[in-house]
Protein backbone atom coordinates (compact mmCIF):
# COMPACT_ATOMS: atom_id res chain seq x y z
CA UNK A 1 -177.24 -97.76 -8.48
CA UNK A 2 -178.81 -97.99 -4.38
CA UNK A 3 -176.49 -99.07 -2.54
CA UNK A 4 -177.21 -102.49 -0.48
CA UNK A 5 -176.48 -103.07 3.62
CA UNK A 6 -173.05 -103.65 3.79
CA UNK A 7 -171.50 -106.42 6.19
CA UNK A 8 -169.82 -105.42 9.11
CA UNK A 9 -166.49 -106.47 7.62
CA UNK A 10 -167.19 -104.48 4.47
CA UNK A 11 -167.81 -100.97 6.01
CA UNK A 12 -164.24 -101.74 8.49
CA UNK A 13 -162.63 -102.34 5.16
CA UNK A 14 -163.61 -98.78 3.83
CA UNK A 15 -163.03 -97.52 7.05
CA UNK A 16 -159.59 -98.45 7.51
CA UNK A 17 -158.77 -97.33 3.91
CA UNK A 18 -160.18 -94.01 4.53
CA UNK A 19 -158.08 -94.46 7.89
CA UNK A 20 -154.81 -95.35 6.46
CA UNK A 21 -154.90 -92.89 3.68
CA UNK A 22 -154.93 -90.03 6.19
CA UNK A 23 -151.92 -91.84 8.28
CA UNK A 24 -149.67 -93.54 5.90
CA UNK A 25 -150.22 -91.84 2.93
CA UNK A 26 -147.37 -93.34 1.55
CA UNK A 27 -148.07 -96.48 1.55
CA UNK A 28 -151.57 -96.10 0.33
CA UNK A 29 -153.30 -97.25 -1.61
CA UNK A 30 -153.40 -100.29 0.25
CA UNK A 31 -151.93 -103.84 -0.57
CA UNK A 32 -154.45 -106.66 0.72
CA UNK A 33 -152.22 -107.68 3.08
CA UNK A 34 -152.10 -104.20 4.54
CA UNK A 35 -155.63 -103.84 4.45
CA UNK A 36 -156.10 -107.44 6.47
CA UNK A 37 -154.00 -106.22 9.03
CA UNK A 38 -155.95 -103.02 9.21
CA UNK A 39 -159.37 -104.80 9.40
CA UNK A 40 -157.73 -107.03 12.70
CA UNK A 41 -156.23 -104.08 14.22
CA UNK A 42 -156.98 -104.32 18.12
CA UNK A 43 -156.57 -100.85 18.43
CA UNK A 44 -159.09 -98.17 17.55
CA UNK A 45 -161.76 -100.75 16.09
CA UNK A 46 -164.89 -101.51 17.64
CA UNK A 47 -165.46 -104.54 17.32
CA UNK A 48 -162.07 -105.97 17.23
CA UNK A 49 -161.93 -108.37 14.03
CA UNK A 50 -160.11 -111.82 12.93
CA UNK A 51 -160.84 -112.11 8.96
CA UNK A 52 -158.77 -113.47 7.23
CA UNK A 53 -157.19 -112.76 3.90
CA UNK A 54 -159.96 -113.96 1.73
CA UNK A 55 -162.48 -112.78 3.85
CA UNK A 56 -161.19 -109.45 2.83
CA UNK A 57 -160.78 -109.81 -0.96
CA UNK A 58 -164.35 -110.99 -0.83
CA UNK A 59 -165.74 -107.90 0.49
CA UNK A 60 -163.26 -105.64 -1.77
CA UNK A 61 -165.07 -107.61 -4.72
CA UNK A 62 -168.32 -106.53 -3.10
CA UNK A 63 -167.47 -103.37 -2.92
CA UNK A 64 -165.82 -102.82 -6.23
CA UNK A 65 -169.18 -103.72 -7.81
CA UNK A 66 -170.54 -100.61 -5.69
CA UNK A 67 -167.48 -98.53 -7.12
CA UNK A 68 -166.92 -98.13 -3.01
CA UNK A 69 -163.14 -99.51 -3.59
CA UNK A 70 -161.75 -99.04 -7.06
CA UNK A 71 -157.97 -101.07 -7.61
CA UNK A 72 -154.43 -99.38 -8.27
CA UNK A 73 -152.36 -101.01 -10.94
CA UNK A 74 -148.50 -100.51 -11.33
CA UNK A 75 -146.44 -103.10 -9.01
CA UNK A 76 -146.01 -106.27 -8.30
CA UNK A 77 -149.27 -106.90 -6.24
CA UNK A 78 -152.69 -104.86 -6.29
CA UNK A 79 -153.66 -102.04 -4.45
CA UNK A 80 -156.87 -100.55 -2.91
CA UNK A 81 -157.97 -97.09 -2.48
CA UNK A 82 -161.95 -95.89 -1.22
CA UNK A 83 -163.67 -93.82 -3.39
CA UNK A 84 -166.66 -93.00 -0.83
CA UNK A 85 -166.76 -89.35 -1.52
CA UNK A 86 -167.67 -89.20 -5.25
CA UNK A 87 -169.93 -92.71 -4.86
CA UNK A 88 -171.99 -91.26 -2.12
CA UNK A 89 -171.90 -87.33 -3.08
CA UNK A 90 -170.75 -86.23 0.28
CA UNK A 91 -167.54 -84.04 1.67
CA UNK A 92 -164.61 -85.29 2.78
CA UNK A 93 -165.39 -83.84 6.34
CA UNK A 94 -168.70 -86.17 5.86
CA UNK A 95 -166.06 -89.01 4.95
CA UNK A 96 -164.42 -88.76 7.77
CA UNK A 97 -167.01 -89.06 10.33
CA UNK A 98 -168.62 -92.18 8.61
CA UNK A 99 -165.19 -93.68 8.49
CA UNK A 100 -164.91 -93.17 12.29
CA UNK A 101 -168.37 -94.61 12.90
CA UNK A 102 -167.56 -97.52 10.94
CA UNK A 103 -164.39 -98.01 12.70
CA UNK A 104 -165.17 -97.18 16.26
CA UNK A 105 -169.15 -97.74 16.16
CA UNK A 106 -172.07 -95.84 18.21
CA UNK A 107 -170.67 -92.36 18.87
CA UNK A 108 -171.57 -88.99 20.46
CA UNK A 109 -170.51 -85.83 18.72
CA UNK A 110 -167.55 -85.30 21.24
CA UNK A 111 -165.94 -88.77 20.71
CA UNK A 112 -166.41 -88.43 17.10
CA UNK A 113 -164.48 -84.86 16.78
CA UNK A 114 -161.59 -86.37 19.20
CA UNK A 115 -161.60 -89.85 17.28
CA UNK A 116 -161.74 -88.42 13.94
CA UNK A 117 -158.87 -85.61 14.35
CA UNK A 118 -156.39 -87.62 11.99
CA UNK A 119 -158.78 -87.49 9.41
CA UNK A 120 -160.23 -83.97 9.72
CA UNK A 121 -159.80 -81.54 12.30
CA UNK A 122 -163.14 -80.04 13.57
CA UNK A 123 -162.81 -76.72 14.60
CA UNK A 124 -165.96 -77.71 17.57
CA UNK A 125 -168.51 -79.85 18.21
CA UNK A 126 -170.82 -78.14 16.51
CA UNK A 127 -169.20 -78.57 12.96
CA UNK A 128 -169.51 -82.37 13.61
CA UNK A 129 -173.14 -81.75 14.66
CA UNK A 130 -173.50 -79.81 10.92
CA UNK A 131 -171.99 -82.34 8.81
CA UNK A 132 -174.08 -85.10 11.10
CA UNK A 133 -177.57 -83.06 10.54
CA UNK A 134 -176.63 -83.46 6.59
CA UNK A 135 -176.05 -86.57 6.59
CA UNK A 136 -178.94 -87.58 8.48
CA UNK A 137 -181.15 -85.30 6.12
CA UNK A 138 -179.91 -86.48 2.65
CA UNK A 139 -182.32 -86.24 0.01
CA UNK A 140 -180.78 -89.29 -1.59
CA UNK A 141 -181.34 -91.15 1.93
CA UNK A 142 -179.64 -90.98 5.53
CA UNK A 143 -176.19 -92.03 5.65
CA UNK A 144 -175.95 -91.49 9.56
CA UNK A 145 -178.85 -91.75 12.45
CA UNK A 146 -179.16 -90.49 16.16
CA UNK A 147 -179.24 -92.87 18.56
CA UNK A 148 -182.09 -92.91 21.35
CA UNK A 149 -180.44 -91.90 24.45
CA UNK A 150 -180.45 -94.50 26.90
CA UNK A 151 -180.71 -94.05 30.67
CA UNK A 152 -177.88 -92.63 32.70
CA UNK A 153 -176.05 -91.15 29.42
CA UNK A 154 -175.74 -87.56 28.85
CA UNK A 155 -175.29 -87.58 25.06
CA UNK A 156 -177.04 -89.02 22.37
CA UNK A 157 -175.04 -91.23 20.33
CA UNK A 158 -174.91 -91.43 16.43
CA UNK A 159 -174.52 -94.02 14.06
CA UNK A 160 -173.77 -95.00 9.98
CA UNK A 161 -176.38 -96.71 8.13
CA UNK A 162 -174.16 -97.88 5.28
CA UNK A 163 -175.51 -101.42 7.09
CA UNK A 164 -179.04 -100.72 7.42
CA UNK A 165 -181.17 -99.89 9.99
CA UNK A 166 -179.71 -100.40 13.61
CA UNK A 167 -181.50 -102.48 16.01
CA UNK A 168 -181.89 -100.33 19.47
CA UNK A 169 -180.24 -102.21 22.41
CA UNK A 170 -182.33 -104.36 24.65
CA UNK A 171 -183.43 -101.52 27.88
CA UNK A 172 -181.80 -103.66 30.30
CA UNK A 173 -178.12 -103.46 28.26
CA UNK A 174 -178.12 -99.64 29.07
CA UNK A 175 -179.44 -100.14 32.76
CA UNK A 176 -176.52 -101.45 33.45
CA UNK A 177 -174.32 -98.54 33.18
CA UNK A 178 -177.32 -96.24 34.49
CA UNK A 179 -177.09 -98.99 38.07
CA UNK A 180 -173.08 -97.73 38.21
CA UNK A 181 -173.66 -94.33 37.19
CA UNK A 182 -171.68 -94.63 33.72
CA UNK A 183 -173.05 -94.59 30.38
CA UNK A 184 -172.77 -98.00 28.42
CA UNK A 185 -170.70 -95.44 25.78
CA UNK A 186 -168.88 -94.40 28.51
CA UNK A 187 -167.71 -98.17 29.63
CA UNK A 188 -166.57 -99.29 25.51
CA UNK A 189 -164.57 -96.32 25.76
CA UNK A 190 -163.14 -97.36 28.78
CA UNK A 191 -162.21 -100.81 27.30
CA UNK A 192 -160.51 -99.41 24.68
CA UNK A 193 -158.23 -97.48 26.24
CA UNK A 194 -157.07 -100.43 28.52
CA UNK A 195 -156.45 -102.26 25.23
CA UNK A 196 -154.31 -99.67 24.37
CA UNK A 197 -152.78 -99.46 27.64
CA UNK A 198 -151.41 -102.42 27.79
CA UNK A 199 -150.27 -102.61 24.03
CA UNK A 200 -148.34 -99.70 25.13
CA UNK A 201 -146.93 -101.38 27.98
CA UNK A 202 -145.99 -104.17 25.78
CA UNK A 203 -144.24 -102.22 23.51
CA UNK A 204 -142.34 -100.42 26.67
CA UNK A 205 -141.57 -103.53 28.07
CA UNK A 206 -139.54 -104.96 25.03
CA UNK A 207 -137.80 -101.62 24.52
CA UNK A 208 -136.32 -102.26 27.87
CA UNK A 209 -135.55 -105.65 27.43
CA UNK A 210 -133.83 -104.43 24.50
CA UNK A 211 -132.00 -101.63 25.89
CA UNK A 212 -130.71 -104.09 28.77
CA UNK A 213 -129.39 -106.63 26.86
CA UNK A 214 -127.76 -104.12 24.93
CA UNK A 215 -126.22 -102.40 27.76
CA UNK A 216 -125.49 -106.44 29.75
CA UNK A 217 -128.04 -104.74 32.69
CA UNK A 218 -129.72 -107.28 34.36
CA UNK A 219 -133.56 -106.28 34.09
């Protein structure tokens, strides 16, 4: 069965369950809950999402139809797992990459083998550039495409196709990193790690104020 486009919020839910079955393996599969908050995590997702609960369990069903997402029984509530590698015929080192694009976006080879290291350690950047090349040259059909490089970026940039065809970004989007000097790449990852930032610093700041009021310091 050919796959169609997916939604945005339909390749971030395969994503993330890819994702979380790397990093808490023992809570996976997934309950919906779990996979919501996954979807709206604010860090490590490009773009940053609000669905809600619903939202979610309608793109499961979509992708249950597709055999993308197959359910766990046993429990009290349902659970989710991906099943990307046997659907789509690719390696897990494949799975891993289109799980990153499809939670990061728009990538070059170097952010990919740095954002994808929970899911698969690359041993260089050339083993992402191999598994990239075959799934770009899939006799079945392209899973993953190469970017045009826009001015002022060093790298090309490569994306999944699990939504279609990507439209190219208007020339004057990508002069505006080339006017600074920094690639537009360059500047998202940039954002997200201030969004992490100050997460962290969050998370700092109400350890102190818990360590204070546990030791009656005055903060």
């Amino acid at each position: 069965m050919a796959l169609p486009a997916l939604s945005l919020l339909e390749t971030r839910v395969l994503g993330v369950l890819v994702e979380k079955q790397h990093t808490v393996s023992d809570t996976y599969p997934l309950t919906l809950n779990a996979l919501a908050a996954g979807c709206n995590q604010k860090t490590s997702r490009d773009p940053v999402l609000n669905a809600t609960e619903g939202e979610v369990q309608a793109a499961i069903d979509t992708l249950q139809r597709y055999s993308l997402v197959v359910e766990s029984s046993g429990g009290r509530v349902m659970r989710y797992a991906q099943n990307i590698a046997r659907v789509l015929n690719v390696p897990n080192q494949a799975v891993a990459l289109l799980a990153t694009l499809m939670l990061r976006g728009p990538q070059t080879a170097a952010e990919l083998r740095t954002n994808s290291e929970r899911l698969h350690r690359f041993a260089d950047i050339s083993a992402v550039e191999a598994f990239l090349r075959e799934l770009a040259q899939r006799p079945d059909g392209a899973l993953v495409a190469e970017l045009p490089r826009q001015p002022g970026t060093r790298e090309t940039r490569y994306t999944h196709l699990l939504s279609g065809v990507p439209i190219v970004a208007e020339q004057s989007t990508a002069n505006v990193g080339e006017e600074h000097g920094i690639a537009v790449s360059e500047v998202s990852a940039i954002k997200r790690n201030i969004g992490e930032l100050r997460e962290e610093i969050e998370r700092l700041k109400t350890v102190v104020a818990r360590l204070c009021n546990e030791l009656g310091l005055k903060e």
